[in-house]
C-alpha atoms as a PDB file:
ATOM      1  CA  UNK A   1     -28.995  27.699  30.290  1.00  0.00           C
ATOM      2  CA  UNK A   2     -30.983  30.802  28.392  1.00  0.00           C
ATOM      3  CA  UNK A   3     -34.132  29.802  26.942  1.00  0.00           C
ATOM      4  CA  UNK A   4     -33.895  29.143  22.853  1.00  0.00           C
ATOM      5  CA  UNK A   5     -36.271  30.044  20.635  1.00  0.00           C
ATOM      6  CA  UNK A   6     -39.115  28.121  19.554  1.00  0.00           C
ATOM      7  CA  UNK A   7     -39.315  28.369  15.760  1.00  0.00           C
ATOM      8  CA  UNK A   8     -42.445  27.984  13.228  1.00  0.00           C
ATOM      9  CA  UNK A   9     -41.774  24.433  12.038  1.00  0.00           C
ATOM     10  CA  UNK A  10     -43.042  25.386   7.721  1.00  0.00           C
ATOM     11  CA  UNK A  11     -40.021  24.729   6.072  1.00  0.00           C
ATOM     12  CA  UNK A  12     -37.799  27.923   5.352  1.00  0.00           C
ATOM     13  CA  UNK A  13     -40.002  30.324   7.740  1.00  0.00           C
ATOM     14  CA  UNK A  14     -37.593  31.054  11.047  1.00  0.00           C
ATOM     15  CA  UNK A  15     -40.013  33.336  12.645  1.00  0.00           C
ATOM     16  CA  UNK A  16     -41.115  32.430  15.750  1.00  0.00           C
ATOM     17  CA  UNK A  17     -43.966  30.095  17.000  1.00  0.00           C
ATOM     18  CA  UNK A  18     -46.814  31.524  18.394  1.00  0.00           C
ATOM     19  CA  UNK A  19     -49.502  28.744  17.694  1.00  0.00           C
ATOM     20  CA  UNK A  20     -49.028  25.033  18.625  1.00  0.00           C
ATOM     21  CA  UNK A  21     -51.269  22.418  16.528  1.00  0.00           C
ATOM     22  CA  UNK A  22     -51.892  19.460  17.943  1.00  0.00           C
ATOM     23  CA  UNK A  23     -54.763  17.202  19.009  1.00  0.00           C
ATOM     24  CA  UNK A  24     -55.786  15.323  22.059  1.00  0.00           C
ATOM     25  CA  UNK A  25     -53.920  12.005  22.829  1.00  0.00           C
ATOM     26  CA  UNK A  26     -54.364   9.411  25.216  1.00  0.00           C
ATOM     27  CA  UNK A  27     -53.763   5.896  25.392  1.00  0.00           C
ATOM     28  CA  UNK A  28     -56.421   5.229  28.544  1.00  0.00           C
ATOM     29  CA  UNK A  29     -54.163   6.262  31.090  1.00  0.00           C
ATOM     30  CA  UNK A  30     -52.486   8.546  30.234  1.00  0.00           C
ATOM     31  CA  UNK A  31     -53.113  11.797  28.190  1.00  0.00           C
ATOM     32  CA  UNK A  32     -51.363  14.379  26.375  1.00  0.00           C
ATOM     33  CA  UNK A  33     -51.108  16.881  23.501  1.00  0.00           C
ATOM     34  CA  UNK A  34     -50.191  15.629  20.429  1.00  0.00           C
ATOM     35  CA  UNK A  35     -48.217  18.253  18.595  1.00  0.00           C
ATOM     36  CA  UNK A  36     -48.659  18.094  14.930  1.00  0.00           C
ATOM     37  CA  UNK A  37     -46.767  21.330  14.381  1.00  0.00           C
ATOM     38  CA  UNK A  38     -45.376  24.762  15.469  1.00  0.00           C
ATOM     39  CA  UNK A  39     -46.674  27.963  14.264  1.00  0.00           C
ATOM     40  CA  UNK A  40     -46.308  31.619  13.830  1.00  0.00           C
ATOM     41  CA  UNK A  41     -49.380  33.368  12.449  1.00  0.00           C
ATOM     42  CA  UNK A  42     -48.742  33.901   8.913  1.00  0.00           C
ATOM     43  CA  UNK A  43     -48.350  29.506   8.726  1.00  0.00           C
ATOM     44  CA  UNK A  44     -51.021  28.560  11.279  1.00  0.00           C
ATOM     45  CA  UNK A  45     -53.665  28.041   7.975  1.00  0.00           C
ATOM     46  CA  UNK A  46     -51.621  26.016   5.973  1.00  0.00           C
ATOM     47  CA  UNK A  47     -50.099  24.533   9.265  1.00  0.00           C
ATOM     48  CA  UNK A  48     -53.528  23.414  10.613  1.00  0.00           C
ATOM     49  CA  UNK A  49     -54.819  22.118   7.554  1.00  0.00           C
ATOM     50  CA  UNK A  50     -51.590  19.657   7.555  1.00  0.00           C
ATOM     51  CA  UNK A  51     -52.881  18.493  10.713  1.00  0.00           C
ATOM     52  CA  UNK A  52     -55.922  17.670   9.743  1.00  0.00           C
ATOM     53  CA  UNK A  53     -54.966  15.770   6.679  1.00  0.00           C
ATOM     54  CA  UNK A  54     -52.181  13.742   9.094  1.00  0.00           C
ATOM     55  CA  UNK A  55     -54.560  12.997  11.449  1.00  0.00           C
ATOM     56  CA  UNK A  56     -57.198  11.313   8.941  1.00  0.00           C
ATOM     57  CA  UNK A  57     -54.312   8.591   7.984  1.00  0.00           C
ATOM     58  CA  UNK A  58     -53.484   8.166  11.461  1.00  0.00           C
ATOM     59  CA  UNK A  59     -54.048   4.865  13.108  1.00  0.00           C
ATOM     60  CA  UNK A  60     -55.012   4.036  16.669  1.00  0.00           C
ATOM     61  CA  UNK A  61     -53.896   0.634  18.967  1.00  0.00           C
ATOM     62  CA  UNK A  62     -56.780  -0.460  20.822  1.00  0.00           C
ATOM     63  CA  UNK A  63     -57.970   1.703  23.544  1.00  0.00           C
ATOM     64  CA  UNK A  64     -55.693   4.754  22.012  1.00  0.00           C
ATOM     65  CA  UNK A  65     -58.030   8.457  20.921  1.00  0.00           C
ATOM     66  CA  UNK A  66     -57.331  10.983  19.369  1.00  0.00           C
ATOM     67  CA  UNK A  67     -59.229  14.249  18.609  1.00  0.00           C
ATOM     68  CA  UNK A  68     -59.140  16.574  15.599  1.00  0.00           C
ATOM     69  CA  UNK A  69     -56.710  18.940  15.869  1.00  0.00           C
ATOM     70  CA  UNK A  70     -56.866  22.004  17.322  1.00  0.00           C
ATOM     71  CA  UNK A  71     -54.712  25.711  17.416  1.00  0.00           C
ATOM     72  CA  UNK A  72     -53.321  26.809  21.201  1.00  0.00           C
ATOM     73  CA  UNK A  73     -51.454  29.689  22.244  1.00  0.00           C
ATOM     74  CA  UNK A  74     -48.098  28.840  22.785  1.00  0.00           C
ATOM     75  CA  UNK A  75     -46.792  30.712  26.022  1.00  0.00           C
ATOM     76  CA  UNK A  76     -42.601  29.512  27.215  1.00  0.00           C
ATOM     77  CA  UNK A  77     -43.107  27.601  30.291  1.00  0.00           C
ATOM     78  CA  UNK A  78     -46.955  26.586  30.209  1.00  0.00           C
ATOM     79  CA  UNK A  79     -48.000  22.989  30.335  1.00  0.00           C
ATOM     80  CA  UNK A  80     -50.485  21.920  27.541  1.00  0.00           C
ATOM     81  CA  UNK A  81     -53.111  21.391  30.537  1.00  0.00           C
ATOM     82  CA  UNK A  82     -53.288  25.010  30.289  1.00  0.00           C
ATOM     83  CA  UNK A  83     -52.832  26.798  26.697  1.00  0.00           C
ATOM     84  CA  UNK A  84     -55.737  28.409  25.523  1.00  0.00           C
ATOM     85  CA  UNK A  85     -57.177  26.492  22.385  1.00  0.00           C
ATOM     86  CA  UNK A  86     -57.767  29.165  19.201  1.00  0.00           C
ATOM     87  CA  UNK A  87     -60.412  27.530  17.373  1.00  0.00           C
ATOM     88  CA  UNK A  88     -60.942  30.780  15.505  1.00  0.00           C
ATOM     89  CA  UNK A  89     -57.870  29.975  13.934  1.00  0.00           C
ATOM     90  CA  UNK A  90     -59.251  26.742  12.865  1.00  0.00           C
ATOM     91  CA  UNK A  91     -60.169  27.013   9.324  1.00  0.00           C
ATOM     92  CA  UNK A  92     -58.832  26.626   6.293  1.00  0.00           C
ATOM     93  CA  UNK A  93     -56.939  29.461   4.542  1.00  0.00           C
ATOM     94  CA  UNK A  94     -58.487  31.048   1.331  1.00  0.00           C
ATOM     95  CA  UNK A  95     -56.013  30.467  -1.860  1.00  0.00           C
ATOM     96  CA  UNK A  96     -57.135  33.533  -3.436  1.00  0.00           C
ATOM     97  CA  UNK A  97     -56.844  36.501  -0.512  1.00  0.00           C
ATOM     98  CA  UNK A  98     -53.835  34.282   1.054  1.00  0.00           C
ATOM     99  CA  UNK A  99     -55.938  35.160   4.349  1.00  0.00           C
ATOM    100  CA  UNK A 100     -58.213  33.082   6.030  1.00  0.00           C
ATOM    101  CA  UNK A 101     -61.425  32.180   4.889  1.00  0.00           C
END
């Protein structure tokens, strides 16, 4: 089966993901990513800023963590153990420029 492509996941952008946000997970035993969302790099901003917002109203069973969110590379056939985390991406983007702040 070919590979498909892995999409930014902002409603009505179809270009493709380069970023994954997500945060941290684990339950005690166990441990994981938690993707919050799939970027390219023109969404990451907004994107991440979703995240962190989600994650604020999220709540936790007993011995369950979670950290803040964070932006990683995302690279076809690498487990999350090993995408590079972007925290330079990791701001909020400025209204006025629409760049980064």
């Amino acid at each position: 089966m070919p590979p498909y492509p892995v999409l930014c996941t902002t409603p009505g952008c179809s270009a493709p993901a380069a970023y994954k946000v997500a945060a941290r997970w684990s339950d005690g035993l166990t441990a994981e990513l938690k993707t919050y969302e799939l970027a390219c790099s023109a969404c990451v901003g907004r994107l991440y800023v979703a995240a962190v917002e989600k994650r604020v109203a999220c709540r936790l069973a007993p011995g369950e963590t979670l950290d803040e969110p964070g932006v990683y590379e995302l690279h076809r056939g690498e487990r999350d153990k090993t995408l590079k985390r972007r925290p330079d991406l990791e701001s909020e983007p400025d209204p006025l420029s629409g760049g980064r702040t």
